[in-house]
C-alpha atoms as a PDB file:
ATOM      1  CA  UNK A   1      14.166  15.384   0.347  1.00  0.00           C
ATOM      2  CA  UNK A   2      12.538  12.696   2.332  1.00  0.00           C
ATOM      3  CA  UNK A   3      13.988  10.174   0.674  1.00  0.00           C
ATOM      4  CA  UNK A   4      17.282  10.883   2.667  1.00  0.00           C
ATOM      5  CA  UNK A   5      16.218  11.125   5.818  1.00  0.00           C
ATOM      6  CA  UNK A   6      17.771   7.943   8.302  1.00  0.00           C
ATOM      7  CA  UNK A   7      15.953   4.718   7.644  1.00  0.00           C
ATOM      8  CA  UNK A   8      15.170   4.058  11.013  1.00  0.00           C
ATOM      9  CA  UNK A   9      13.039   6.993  11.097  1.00  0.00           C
ATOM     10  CA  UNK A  10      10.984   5.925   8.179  1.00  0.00           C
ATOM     11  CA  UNK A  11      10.308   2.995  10.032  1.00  0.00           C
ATOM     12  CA  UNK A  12       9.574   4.644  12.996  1.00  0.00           C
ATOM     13  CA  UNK A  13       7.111   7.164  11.699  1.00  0.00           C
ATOM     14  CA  UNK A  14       5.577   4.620   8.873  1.00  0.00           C
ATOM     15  CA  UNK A  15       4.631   2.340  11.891  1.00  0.00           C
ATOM     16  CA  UNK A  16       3.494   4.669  14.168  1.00  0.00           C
ATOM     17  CA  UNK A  17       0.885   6.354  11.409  1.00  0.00           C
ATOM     18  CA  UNK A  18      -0.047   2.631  10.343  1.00  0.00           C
ATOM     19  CA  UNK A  19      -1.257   1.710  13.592  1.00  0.00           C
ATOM     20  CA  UNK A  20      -2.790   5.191  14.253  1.00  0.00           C
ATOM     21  CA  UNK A  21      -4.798   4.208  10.776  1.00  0.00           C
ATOM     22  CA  UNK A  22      -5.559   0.753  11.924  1.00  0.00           C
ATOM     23  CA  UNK A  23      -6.686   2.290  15.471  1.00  0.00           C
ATOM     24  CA  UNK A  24      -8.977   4.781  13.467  1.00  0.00           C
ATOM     25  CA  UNK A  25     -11.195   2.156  11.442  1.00  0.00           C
ATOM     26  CA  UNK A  26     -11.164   0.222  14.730  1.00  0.00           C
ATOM     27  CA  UNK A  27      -9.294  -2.567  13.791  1.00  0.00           C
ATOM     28  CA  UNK A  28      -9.258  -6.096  16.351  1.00  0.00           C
ATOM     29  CA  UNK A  29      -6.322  -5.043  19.187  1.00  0.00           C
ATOM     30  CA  UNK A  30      -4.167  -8.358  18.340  1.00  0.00           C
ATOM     31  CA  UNK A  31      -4.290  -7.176  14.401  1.00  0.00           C
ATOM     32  CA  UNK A  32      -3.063  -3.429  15.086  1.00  0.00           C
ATOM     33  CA  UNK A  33       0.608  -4.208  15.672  1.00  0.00           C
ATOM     34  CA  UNK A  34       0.611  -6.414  12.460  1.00  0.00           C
ATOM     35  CA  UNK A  35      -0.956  -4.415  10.210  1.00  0.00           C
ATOM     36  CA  UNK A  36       1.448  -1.093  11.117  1.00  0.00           C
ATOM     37  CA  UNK A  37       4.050  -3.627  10.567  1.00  0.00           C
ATOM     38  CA  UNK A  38       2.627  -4.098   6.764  1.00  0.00           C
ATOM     39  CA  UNK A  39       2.617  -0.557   6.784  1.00  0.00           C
ATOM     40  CA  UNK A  40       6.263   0.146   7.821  1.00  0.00           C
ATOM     41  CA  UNK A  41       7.336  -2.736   5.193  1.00  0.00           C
ATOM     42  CA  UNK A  42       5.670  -1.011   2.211  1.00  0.00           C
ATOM     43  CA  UNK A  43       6.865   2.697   2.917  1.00  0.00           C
ATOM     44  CA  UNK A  44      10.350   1.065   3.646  1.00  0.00           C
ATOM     45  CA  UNK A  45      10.086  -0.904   0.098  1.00  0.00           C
ATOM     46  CA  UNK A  46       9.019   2.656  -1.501  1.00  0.00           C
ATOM     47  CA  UNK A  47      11.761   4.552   0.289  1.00  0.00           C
ATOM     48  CA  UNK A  48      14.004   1.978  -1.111  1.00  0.00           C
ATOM     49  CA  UNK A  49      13.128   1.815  -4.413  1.00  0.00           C
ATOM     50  CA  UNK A  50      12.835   5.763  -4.458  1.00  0.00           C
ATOM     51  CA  UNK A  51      16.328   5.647  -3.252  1.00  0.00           C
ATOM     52  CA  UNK A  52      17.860   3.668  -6.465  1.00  0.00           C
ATOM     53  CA  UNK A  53      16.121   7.086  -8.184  1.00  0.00           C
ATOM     54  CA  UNK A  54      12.843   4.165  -9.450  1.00  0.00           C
ATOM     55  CA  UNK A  55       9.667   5.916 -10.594  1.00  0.00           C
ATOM     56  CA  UNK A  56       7.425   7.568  -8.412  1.00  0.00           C
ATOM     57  CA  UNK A  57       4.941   5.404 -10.708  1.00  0.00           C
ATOM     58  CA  UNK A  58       6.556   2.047 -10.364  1.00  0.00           C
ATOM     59  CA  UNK A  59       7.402   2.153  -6.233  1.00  0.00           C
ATOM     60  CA  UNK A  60       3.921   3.020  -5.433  1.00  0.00           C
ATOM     61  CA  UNK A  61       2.681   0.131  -7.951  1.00  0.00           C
ATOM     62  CA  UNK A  62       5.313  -2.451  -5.941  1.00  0.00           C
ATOM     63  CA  UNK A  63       4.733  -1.636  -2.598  1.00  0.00           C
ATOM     64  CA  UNK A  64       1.042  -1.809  -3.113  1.00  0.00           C
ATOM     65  CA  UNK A  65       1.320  -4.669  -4.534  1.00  0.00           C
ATOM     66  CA  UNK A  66       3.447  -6.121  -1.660  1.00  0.00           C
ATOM     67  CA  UNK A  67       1.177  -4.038   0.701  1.00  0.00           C
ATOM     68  CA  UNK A  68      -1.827  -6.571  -0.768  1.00  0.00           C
ATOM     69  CA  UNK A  69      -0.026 -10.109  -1.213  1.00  0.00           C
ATOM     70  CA  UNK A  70       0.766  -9.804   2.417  1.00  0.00           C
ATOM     71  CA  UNK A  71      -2.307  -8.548   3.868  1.00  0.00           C
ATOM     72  CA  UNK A  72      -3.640 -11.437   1.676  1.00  0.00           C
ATOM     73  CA  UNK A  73      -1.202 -13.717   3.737  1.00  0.00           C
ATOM     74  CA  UNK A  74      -1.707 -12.805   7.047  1.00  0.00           C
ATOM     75  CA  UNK A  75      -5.281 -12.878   6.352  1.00  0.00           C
ATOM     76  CA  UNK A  76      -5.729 -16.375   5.517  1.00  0.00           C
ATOM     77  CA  UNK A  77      -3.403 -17.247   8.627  1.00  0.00           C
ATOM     78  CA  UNK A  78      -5.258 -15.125  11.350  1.00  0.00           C
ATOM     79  CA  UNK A  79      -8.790 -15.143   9.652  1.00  0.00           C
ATOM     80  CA  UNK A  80      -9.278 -11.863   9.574  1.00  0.00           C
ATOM     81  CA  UNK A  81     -10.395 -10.044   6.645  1.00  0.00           C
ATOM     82  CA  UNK A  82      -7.923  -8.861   4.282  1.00  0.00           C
ATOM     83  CA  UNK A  83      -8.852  -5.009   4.651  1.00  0.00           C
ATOM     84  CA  UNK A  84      -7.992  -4.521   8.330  1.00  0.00           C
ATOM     85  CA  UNK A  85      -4.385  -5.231   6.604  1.00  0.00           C
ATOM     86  CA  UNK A  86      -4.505  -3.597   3.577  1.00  0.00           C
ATOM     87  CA  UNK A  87      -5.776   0.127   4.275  1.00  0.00           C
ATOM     88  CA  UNK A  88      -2.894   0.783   6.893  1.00  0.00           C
ATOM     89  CA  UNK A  89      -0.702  -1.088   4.489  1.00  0.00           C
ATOM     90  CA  UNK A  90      -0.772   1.863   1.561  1.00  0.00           C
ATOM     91  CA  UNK A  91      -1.911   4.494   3.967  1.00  0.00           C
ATOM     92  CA  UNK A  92       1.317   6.074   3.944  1.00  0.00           C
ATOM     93  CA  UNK A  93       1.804   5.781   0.207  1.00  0.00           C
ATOM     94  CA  UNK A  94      -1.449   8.162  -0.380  1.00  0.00           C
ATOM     95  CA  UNK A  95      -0.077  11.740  -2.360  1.00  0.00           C
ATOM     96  CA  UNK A  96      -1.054  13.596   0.636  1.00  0.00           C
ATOM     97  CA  UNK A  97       1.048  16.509  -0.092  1.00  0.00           C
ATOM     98  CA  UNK A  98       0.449  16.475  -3.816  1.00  0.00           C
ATOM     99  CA  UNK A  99      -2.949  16.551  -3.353  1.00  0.00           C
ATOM    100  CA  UNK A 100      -2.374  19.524  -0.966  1.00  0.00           C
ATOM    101  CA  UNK A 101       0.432  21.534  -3.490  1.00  0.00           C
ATOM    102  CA  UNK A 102      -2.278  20.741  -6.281  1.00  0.00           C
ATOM    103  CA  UNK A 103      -5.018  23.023  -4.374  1.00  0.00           C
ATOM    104  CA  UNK A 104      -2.529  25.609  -3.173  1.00  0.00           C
ATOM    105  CA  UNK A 105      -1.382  26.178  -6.849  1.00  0.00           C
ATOM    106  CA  UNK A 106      -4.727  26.049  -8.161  1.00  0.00           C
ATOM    107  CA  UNK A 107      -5.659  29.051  -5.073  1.00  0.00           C
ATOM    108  CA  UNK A 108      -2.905  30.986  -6.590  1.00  0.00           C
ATOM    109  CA  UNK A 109      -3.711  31.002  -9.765  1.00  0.00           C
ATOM    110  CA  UNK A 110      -0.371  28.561 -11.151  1.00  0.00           C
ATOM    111  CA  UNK A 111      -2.710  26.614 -13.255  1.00  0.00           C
ATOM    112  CA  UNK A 112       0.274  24.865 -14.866  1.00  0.00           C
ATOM    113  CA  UNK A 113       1.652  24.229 -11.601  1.00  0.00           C
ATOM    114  CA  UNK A 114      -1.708  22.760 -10.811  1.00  0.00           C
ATOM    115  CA  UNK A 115      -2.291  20.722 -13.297  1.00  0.00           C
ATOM    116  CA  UNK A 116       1.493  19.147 -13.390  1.00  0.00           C
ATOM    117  CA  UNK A 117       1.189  18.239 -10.133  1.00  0.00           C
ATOM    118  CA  UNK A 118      -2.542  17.313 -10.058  1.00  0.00           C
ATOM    119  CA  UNK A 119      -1.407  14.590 -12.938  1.00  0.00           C
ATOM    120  CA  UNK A 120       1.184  13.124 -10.676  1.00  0.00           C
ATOM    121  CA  UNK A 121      -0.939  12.833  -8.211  1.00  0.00           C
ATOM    122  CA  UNK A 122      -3.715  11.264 -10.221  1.00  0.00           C
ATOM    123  CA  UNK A 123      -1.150   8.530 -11.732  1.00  0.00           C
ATOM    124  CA  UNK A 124       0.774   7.597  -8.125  1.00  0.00           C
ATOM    125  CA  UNK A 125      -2.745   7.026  -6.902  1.00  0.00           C
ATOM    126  CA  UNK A 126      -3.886   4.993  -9.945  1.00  0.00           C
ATOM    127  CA  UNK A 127      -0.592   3.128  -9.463  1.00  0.00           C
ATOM    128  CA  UNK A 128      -1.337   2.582  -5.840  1.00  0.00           C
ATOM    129  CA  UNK A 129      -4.733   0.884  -6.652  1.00  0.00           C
ATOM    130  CA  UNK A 130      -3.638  -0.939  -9.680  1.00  0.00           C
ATOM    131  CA  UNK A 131      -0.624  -2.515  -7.319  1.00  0.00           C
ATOM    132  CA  UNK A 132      -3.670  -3.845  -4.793  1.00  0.00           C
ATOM    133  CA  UNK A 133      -5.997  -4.916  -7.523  1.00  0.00           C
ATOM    134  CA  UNK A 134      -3.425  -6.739  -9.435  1.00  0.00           C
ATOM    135  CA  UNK A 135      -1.823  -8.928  -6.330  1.00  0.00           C
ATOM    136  CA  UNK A 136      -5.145  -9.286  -5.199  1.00  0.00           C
ATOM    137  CA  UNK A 137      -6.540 -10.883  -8.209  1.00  0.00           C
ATOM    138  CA  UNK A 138      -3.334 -12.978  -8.825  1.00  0.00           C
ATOM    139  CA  UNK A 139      -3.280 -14.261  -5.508  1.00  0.00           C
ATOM    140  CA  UNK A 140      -7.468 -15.114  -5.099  1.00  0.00           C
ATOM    141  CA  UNK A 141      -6.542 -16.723  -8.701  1.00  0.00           C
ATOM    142  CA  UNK A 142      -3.862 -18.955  -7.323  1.00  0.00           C
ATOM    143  CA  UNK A 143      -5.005 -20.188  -4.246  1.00  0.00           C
ATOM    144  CA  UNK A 144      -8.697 -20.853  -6.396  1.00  0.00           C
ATOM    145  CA  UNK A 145      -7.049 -22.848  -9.173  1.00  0.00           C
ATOM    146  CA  UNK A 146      -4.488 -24.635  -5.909  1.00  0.00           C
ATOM    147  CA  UNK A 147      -8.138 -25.256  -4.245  1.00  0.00           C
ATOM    148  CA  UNK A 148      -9.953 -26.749  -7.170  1.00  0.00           C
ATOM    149  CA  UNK A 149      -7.066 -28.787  -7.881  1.00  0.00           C
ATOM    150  CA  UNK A 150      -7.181 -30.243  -4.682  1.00  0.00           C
ATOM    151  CA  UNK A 151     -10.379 -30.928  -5.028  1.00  0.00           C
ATOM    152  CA  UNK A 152     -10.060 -32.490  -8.137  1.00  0.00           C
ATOM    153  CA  UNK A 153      -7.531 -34.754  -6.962  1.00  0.00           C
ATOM    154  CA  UNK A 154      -9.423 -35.975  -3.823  1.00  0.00           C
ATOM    155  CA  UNK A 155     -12.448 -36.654  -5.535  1.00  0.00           C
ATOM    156  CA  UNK A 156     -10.774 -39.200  -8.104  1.00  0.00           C
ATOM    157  CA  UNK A 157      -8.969 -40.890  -5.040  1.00  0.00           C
END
């Protein structure tokens, strides 16, 4: 499986498609390196967790989650939107071969098949989006309440 394939190879690869990603929706040169870097971090948290035999479900949920709080991060500190980080940050998690075996199966007439692996598919993406929506909104939600409080505590000075 992939999963046992060397580590340094995962990195490798996961960078190299992350900043192909980041080169393909024309992302500033100085933020290309960083976000591959985001990229290679998440697929090497999935590999991980897939690795200590986690759910398919749950790794794609972390590292999208982890693929968000930092692209959250670095955008605040290089002011820089937080999608030129975030897209090559879960490219590599996307079900691309799932989605593939789904359609084969489906051509072939293995409806079961098809629909066992379509389901999969449908949940690790779900996952995938509910990991960036949910340290998304808890992050904005911190840093709002940290602002407001700061401004609360300037204006009674």
């Amino acid at each position: 499986m992939i999963e046992q394939m060397p580590l340094y190879i995962h990195m490798i690869f996961s960078f190299l498609a992350a900043a192909g990603f980041a080169f393909f929706q024309n992302a500033p040169r100085k933020t290309i390196f960083i976000a591959a870097g985001v990229g290679m971090v998440c697929w090497i948290v999935y590999i991980l967790l897939m690795r200590m035999h986690a759910d398919v479900m749950f790794s794609n949920f972390i590292a999208a989650a982890m693929a968000s709080f930092i692209s959250e991060n670095l955008s605040i500190k290089l002011k820089k939107p937080t999608i030129l980080f975030v897209i090559p940050g879960i490219i590599n998690l996307i079900p691309g071969l799932g989605l593939y075996n789904t359609m084969f199966y489906m051509l072939e007439g293995k409806f079961d098949q098809s629909l066992a692996t379509g389901a999969k598919v449908i949940f690790a993406s779900g996952s995938i989006s509910l990991g960036v929506i949910v340290a998304s909104s808890l992050f904005r939600t911190y840093h709002s309440w940290k602002y407001n409080k700061y401004k609360n505590d300037a204006c009674q000075k």
